[in-house]
C-alpha atoms as a PDB file:
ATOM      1  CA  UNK A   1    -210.323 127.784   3.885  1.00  0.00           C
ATOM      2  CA  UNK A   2    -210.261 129.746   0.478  1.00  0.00           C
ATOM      3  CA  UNK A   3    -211.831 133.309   2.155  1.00  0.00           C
ATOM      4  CA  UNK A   4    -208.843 135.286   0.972  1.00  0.00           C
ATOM      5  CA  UNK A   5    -208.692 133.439  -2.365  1.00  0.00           C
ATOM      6  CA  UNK A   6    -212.139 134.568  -2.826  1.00  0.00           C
ATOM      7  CA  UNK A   7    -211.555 137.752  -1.742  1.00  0.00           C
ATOM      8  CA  UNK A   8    -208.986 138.573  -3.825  1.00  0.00           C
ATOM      9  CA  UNK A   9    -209.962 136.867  -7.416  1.00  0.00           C
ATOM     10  CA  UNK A  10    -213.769 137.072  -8.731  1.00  0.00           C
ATOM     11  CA  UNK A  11    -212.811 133.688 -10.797  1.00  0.00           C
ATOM     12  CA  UNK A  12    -212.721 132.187  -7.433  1.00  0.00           C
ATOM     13  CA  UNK A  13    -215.595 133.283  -6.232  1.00  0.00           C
ATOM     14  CA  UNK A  14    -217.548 132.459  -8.945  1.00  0.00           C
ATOM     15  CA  UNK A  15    -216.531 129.079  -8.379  1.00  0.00           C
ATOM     16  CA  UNK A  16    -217.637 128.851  -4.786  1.00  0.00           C
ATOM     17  CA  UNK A  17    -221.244 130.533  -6.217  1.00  0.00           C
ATOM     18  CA  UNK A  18    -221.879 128.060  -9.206  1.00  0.00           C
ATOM     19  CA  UNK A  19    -221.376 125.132  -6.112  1.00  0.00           C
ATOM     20  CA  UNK A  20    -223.684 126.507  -3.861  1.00  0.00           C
ATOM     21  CA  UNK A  21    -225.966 127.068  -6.622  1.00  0.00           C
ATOM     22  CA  UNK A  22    -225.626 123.158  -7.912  1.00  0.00           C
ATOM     23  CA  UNK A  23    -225.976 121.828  -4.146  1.00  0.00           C
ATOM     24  CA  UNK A  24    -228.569 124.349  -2.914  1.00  0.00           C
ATOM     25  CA  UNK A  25    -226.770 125.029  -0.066  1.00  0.00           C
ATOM     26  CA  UNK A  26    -224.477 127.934   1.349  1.00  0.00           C
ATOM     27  CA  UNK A  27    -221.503 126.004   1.123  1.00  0.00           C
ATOM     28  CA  UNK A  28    -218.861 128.340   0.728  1.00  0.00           C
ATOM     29  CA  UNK A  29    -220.342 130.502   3.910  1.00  0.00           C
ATOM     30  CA  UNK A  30    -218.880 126.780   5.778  1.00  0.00           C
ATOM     31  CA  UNK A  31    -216.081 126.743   4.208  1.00  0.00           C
ATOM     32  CA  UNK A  32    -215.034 130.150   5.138  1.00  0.00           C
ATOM     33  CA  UNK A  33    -216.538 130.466   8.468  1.00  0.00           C
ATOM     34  CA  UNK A  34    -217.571 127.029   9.978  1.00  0.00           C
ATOM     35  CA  UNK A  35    -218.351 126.013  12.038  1.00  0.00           C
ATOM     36  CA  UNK A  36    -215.507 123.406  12.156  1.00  0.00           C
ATOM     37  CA  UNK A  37    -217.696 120.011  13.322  1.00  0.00           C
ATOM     38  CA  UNK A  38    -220.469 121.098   9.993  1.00  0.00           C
ATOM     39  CA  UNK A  39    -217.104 121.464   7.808  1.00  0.00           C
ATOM     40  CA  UNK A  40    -215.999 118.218   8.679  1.00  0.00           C
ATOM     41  CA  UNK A  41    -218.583 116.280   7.899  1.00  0.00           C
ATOM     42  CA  UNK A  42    -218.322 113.908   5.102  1.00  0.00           C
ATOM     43  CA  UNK A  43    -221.043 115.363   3.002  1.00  0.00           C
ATOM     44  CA  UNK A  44    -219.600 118.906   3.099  1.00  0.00           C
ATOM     45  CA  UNK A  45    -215.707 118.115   3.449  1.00  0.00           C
ATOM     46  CA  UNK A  46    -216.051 116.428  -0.162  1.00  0.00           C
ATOM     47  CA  UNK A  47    -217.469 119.000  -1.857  1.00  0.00           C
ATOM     48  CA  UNK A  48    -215.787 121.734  -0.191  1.00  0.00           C
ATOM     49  CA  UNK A  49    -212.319 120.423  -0.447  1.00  0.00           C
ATOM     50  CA  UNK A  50    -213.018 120.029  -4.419  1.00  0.00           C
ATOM     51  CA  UNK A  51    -214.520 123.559  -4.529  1.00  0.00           C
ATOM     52  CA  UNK A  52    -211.309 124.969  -2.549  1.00  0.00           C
ATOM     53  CA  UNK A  53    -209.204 122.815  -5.349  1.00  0.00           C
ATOM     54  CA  UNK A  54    -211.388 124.281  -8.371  1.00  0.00           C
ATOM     55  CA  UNK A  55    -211.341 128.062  -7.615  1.00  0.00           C
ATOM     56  CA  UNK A  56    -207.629 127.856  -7.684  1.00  0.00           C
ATOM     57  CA  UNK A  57    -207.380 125.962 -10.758  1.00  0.00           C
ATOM     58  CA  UNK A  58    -209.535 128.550 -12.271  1.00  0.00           C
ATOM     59  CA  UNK A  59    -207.707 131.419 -10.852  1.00  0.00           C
ATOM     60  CA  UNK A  60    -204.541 129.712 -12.438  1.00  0.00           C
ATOM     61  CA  UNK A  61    -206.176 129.715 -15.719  1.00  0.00           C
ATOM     62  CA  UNK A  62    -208.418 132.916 -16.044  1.00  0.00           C
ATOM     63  CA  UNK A  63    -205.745 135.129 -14.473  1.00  0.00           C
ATOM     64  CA  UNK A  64    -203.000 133.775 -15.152  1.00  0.00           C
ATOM     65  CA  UNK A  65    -203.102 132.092 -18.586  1.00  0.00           C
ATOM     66  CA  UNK A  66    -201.789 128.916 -17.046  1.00  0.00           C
ATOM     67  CA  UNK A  67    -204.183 126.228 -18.876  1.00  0.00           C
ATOM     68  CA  UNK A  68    -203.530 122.878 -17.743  1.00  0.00           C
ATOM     69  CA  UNK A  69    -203.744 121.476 -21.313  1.00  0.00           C
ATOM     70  CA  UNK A  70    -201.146 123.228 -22.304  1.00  0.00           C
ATOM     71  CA  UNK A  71    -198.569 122.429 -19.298  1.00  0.00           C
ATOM     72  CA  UNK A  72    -199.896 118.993 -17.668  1.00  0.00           C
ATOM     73  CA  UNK A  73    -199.140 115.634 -18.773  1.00  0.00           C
ATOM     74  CA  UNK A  74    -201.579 114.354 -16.734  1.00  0.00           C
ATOM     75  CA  UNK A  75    -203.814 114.689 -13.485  1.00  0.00           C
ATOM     76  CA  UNK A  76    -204.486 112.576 -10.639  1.00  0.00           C
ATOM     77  CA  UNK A  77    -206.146 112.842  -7.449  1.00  0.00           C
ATOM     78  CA  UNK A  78    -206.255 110.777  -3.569  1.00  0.00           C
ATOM     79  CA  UNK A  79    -210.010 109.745  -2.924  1.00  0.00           C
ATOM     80  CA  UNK A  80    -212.400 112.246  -3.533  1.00  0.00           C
ATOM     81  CA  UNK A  81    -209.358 113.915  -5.341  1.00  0.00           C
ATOM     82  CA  UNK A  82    -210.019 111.907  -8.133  1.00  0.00           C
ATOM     83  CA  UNK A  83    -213.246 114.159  -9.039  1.00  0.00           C
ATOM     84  CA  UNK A  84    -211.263 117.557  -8.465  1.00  0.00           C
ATOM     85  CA  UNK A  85    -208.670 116.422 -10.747  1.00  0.00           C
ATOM     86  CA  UNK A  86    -211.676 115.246 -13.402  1.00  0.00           C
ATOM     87  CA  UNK A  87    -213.170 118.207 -12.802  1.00  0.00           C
ATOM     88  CA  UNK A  88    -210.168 120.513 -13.592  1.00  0.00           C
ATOM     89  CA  UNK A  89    -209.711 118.127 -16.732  1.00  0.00           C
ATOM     90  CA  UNK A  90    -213.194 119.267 -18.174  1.00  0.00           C
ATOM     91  CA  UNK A  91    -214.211 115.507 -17.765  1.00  0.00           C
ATOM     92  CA  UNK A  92    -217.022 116.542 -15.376  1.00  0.00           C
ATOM     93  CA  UNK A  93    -218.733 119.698 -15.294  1.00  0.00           C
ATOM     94  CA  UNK A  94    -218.235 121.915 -12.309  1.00  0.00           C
ATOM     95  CA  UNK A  95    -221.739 121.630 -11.197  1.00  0.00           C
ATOM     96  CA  UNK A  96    -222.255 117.583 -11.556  1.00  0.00           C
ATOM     97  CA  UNK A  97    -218.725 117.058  -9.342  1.00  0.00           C
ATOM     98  CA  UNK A  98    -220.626 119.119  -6.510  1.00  0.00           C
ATOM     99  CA  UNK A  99    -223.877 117.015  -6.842  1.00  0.00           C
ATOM    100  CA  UNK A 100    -221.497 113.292  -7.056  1.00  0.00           C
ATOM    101  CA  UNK A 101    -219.650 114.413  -4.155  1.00  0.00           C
ATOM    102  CA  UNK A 102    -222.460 115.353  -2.023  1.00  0.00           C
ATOM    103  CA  UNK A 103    -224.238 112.206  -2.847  1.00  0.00           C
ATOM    104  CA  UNK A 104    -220.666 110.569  -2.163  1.00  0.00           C
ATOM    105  CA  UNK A 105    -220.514 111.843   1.420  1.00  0.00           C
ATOM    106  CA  UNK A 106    -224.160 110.852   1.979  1.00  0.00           C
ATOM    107  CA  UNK A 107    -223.574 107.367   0.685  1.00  0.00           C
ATOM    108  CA  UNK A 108    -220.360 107.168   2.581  1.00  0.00           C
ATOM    109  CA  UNK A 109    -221.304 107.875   5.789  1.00  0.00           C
ATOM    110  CA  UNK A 110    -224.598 106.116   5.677  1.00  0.00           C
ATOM    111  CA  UNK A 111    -223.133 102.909   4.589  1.00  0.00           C
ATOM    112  CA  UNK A 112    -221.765 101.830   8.129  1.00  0.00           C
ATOM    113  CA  UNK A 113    -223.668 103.034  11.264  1.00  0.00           C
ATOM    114  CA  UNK A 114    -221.076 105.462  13.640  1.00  0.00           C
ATOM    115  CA  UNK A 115    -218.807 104.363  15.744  1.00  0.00           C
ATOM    116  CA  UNK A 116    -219.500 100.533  13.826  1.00  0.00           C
ATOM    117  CA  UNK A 117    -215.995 100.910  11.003  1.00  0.00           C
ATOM    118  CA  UNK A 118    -212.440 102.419  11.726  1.00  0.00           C
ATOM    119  CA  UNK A 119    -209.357 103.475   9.766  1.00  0.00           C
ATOM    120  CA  UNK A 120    -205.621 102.703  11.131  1.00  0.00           C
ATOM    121  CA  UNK A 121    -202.305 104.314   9.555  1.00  0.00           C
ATOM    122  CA  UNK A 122    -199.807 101.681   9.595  1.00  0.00           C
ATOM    123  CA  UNK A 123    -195.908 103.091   9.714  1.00  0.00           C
ATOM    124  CA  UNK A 124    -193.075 100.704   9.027  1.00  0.00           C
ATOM    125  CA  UNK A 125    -194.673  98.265   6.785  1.00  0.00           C
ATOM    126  CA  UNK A 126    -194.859  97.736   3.168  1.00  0.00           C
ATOM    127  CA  UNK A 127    -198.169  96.701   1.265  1.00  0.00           C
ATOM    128  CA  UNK A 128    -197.139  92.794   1.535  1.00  0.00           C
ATOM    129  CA  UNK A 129    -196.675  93.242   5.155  1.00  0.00           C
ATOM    130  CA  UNK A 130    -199.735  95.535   5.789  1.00  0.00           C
ATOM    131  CA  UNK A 131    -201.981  93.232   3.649  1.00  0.00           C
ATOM    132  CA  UNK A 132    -200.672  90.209   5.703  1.00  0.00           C
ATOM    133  CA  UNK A 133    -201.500  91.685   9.386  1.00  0.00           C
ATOM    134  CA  UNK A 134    -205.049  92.808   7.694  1.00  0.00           C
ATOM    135  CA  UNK A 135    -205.559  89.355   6.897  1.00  0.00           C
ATOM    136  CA  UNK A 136    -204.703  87.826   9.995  1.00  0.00           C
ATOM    137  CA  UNK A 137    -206.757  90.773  11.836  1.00  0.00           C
ATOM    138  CA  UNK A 138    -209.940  90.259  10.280  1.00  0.00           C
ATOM    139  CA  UNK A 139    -210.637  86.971  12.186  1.00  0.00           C
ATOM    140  CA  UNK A 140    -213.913  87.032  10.059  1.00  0.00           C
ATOM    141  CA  UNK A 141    -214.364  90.573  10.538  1.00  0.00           C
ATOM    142  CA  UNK A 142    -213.731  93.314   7.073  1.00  0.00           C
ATOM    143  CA  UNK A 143    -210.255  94.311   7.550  1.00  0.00           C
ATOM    144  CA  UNK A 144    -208.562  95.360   4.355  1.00  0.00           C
ATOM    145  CA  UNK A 145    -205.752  97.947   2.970  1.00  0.00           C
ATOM    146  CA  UNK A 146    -207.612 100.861   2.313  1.00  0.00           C
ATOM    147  CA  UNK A 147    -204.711 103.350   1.025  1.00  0.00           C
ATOM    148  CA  UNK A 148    -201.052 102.657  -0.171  1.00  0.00           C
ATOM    149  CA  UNK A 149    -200.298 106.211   0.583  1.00  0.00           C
ATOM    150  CA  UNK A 150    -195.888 105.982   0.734  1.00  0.00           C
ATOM    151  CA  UNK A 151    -193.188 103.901   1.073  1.00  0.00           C
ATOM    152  CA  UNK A 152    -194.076 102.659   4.608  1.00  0.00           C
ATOM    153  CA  UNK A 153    -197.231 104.280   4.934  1.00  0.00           C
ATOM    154  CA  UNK A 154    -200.269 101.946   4.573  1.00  0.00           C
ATOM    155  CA  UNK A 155    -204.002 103.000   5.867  1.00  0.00           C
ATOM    156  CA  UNK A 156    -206.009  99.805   6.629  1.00  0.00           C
ATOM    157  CA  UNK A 157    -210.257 100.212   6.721  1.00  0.00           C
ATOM    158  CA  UNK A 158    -212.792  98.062   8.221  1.00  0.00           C
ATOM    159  CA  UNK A 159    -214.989  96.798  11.188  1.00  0.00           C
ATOM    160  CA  UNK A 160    -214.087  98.769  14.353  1.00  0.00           C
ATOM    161  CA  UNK A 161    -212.802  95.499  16.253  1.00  0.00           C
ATOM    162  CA  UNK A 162    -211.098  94.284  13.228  1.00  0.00           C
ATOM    163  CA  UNK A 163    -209.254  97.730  12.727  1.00  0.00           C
ATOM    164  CA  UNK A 164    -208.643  97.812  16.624  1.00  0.00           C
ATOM    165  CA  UNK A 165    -206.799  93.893  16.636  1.00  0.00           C
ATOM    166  CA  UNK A 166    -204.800  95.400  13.504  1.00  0.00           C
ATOM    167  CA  UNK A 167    -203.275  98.376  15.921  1.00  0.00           C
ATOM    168  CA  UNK A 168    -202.864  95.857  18.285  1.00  0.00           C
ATOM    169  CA  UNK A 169    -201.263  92.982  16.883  1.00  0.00           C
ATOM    170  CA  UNK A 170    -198.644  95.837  14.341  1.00  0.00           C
ATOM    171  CA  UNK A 171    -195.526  95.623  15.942  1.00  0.00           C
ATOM    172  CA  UNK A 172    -195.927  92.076  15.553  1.00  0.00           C
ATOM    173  CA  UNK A 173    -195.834  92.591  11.891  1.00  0.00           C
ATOM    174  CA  UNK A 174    -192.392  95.272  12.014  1.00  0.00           C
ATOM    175  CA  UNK A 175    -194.487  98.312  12.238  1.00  0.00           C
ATOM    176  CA  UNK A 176    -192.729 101.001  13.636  1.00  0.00           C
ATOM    177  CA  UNK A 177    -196.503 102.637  14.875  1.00  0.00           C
ATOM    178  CA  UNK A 178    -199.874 101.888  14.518  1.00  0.00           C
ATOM    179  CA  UNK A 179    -202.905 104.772  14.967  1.00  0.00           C
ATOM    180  CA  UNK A 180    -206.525 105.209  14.703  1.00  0.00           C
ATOM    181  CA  UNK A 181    -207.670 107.648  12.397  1.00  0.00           C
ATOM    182  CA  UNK A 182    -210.078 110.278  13.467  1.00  0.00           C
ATOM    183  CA  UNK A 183    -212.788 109.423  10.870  1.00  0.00           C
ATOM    184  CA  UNK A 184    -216.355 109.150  10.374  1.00  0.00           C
ATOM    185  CA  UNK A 185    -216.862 105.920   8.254  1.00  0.00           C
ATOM    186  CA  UNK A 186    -214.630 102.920   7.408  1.00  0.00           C
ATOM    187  CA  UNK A 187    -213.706 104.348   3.922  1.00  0.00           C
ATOM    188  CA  UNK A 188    -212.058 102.114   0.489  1.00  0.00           C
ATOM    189  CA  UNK A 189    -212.718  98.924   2.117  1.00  0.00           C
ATOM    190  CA  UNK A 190    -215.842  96.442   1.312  1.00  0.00           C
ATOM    191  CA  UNK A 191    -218.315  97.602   3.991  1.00  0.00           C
ATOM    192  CA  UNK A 192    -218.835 101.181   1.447  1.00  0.00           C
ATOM    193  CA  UNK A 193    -220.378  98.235  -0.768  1.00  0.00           C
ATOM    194  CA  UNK A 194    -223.549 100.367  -0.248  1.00  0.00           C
ATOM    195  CA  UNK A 195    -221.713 103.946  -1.123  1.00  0.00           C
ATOM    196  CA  UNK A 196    -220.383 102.156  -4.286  1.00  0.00           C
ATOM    197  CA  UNK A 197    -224.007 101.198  -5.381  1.00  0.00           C
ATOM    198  CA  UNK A 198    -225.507 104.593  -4.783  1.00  0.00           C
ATOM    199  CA  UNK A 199    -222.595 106.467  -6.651  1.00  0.00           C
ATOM    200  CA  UNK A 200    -223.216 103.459  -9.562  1.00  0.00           C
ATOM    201  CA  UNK A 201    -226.539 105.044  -9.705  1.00  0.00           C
ATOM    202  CA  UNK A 202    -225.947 108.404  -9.692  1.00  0.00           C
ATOM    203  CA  UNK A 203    -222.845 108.267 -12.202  1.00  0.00           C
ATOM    204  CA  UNK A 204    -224.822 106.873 -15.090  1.00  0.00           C
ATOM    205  CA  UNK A 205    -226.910 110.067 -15.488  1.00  0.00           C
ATOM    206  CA  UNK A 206    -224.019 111.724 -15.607  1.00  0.00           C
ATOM    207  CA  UNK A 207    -221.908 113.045 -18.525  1.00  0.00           C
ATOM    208  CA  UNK A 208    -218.891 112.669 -18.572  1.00  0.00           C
ATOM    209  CA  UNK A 209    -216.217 113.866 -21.258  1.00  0.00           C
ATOM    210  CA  UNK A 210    -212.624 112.376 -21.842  1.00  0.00           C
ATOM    211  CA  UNK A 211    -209.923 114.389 -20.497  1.00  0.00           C
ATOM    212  CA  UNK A 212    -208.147 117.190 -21.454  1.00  0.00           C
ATOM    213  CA  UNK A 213    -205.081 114.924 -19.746  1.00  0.00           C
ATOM    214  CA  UNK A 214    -204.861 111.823 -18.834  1.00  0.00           C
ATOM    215  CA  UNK A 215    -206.167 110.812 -15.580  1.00  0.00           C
ATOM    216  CA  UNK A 216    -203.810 108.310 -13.510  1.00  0.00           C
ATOM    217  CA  UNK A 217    -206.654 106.223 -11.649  1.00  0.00           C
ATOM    218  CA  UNK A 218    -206.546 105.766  -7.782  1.00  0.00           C
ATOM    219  CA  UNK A 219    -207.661 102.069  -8.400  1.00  0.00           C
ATOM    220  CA  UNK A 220    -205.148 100.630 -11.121  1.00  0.00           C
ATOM    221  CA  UNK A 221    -202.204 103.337 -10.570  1.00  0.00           C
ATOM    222  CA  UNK A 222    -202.240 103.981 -14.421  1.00  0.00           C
ATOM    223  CA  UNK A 223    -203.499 106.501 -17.445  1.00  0.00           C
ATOM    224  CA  UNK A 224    -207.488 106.132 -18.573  1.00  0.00           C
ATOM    225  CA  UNK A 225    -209.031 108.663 -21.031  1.00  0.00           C
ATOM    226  CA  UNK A 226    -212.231 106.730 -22.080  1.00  0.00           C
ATOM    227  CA  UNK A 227    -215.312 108.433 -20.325  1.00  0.00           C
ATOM    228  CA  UNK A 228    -216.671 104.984 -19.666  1.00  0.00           C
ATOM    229  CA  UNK A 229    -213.993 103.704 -18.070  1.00  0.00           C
ATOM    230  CA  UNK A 230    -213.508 106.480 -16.010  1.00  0.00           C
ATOM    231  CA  UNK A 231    -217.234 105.944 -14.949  1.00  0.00           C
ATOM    232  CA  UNK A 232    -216.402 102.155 -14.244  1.00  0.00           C
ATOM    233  CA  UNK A 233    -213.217 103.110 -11.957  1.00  0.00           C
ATOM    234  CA  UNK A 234    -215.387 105.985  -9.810  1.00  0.00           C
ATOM    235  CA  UNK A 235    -217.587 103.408  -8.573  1.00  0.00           C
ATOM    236  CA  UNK A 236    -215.039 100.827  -8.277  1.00  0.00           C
ATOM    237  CA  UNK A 237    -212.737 103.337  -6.121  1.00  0.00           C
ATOM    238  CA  UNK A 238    -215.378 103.640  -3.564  1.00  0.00           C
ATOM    239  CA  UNK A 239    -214.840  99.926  -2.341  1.00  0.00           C
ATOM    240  CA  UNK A 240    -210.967 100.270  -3.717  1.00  0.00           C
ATOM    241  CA  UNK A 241    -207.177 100.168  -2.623  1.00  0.00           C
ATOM    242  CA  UNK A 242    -206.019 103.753  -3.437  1.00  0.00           C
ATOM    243  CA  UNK A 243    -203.042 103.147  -5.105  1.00  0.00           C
ATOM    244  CA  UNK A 244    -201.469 106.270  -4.502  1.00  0.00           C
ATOM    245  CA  UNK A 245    -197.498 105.498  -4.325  1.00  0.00           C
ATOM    246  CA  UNK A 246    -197.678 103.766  -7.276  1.00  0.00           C
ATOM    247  CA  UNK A 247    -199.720 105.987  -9.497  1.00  0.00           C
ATOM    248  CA  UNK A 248    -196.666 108.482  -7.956  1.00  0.00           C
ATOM    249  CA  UNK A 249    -194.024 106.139  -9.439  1.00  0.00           C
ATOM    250  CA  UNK A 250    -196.169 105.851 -12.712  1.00  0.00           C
ATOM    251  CA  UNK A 251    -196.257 109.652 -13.417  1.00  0.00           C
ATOM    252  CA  UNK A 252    -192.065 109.855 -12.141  1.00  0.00           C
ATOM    253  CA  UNK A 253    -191.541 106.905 -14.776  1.00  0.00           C
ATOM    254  CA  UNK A 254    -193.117 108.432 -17.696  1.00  0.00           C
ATOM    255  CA  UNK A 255    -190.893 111.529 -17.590  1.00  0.00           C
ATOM    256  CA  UNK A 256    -192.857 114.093 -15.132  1.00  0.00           C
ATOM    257  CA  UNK A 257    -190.423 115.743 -13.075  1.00  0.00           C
ATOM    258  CA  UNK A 258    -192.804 118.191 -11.193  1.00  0.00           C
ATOM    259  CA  UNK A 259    -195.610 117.891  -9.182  1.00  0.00           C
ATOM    260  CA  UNK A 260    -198.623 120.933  -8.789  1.00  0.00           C
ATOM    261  CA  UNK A 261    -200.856 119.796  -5.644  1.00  0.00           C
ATOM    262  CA  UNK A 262    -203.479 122.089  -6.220  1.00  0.00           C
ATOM    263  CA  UNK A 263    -206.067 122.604  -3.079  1.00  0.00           C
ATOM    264  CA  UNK A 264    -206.067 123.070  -0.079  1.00  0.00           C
ATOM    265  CA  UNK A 265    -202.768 121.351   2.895  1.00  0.00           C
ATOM    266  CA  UNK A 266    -199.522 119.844   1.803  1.00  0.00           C
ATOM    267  CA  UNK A 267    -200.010 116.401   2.618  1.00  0.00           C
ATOM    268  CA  UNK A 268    -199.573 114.994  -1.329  1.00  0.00           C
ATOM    269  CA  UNK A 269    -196.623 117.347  -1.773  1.00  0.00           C
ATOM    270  CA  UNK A 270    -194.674 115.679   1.327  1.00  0.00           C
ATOM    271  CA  UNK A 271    -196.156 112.611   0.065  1.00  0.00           C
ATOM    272  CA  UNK A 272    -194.577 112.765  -3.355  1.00  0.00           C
ATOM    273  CA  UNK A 273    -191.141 113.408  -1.689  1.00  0.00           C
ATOM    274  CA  UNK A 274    -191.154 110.215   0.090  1.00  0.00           C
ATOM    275  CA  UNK A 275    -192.275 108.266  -3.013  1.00  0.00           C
ATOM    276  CA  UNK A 276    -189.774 109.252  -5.349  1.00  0.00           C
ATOM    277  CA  UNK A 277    -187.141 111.839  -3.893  1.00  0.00           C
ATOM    278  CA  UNK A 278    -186.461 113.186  -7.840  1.00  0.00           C
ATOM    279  CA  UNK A 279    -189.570 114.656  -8.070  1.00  0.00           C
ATOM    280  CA  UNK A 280    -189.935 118.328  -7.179  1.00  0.00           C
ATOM    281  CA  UNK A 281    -193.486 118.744  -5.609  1.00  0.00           C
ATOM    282  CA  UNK A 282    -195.288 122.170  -5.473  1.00  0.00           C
ATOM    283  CA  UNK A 283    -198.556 122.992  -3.232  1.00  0.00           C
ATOM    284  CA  UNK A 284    -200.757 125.668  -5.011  1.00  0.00           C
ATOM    285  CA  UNK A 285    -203.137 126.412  -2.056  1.00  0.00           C
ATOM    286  CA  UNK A 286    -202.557 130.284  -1.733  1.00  0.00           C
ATOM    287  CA  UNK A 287    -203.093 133.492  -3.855  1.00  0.00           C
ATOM    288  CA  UNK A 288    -198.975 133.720  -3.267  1.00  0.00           C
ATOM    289  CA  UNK A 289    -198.626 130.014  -4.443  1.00  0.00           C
ATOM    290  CA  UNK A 290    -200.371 130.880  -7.551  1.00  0.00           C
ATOM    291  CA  UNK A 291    -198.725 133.165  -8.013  1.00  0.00           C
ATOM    292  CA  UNK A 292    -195.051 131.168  -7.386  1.00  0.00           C
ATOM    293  CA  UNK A 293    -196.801 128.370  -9.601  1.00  0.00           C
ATOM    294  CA  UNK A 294    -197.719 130.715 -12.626  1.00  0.00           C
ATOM    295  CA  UNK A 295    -194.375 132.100 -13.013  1.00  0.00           C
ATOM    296  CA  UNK A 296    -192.264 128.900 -12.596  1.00  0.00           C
ATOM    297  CA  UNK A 297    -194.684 127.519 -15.632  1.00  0.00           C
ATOM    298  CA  UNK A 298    -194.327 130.398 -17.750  1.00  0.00           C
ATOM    299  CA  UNK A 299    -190.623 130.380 -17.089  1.00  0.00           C
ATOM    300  CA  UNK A 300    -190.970 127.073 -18.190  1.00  0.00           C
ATOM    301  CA  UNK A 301    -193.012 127.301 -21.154  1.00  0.00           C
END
């Protein structure tokens, strides 16, 4: 993941340096080579994933002359994508996003012991539905919608046997299919109470700057500039309903037509195209999809 982008653009690597620099650690040797079960882990798959997302951002605009500025109305991100797209904003500095979403992992996976929390994608049902059949799941137990991901495509989070009676009692619901996620930690639901504390901590020594764009927020599915509420909605997104179909819709309703997923996998891009089917979604993961991306924007300047 991101070798031959690194190989072929010094901006990229440079990127990929400056994070193992801020985290003291050889990241990008992990990212490249693995091993896969080290990748994976929460603590490095955060970081990395934004580090993948950043070199090609830069590549876009040292190489290129593609400054997002210039041709975004606004950014957004799912989970941790939420920093990258801060990040590429100049809202956080390259260096602090590495630190938060180290400390992020850490906090993540250390708020529920293993094998204790579970995640469940729900197919078939809407939020009402998939909010209702978390409800009558929980039985006393955390059981909550964790991610509104598409039209029929819910993720519910909580206590292992809670998340387990939720696969279980689906079809009774009208879900078409219920499955357990292969994760380490019951993420966006109230048992990360402990995450969201830590990162409460750790964000208030941070600066951060208001956006080059607006960001659409993962927890209210709408615009925010001011550094302090951007602050506020980072810690509250740790515990939080990621709102993505909706902050979708929001960015389709005020006039963007095209969508840049910039990182690493597709799974936003076939996202978007289930969420609103006039939107023309783009993944930038490649040195030939930057290349595909900076002429279609210059073309389009």
């Amino acid at each position: 993941m991101g070798a031959e982008l690194a190989q072929a653009y010094e901006s990229a690597r440079l990127v990929f340096e400056e994070v193992d620099e801020a985290l003291g650690q050889n990241l990008s040797q992990i990212i490249w080579d693995g091993p896969a079960d080290t990748l994976t882990l929460t603590e490095n798959a955060q970081p990395a994933l934004m580090a993948v997302s950043l070199a090609l951002m830069r590549v876009l605009e040292r190489d290129k002359g593609i400054f997002l500025k210039d041709k975004a109305k606004f950014v957004a991100g799912h989970s941790l994508g939420e920093y990258s797209a801060l990040c590429a904003a100049g809202s956080l500095s390259l260096a602090d996003t590495a630190r938060l979403l180290k400390i992020r992992g850490q906090a993540m996976q250390a708020a529920v012991p293993v094998g204790e929390g579970a995640m469940a994608a729900l197919l078939g049902l809407d939020m009402a539905d998939a909010r209702k059949l978390a409800e009558a799941a929980a039985q006393g137990d955390v059981c909550q919608a964790a991610n509104d991901n598409a039209p029929g495509q819910v993720v519910v989070s909580g206590t292992r046997a809670a998340v387990e009676r939720a696969v279980e009692m689906a079809s009774e619901f009208g879900a078409r299919r219920a499955v357990l996620l292969p994760v380490s930690a019951p993420f966006h639901c109230a048992l990360m109470q402990p995450a969201a504390d830590v990162m409460a901590g750790s964000l208030a020594g941070v600066e951060i700057r208001a956006p080059a764009v607006p960001l659409i927020a993962n927890v209210v599915a709408g615009e925010i500039c001011d550094p302090e509420d951007i602050r506020a909605r980072l810690v509250e997104q740790v515990t939080g309903l990621v709102r993505w179909r909706e902050s979708v819709a929001y960015m389709a309703g005020a006039g963007v037509t095209t969508l840049y997923e910039i990182g690493s996998g597709r799974v936003l891009t076939g996202l978007a195209r289930r969420i609103e089917r006039s939107l023309e979604a783009k993944p930038v993961g490649t040195p030939d999809e930057i290349d595909a991306a900076a002429q279609a924007l210059t073309a389009g300047a």
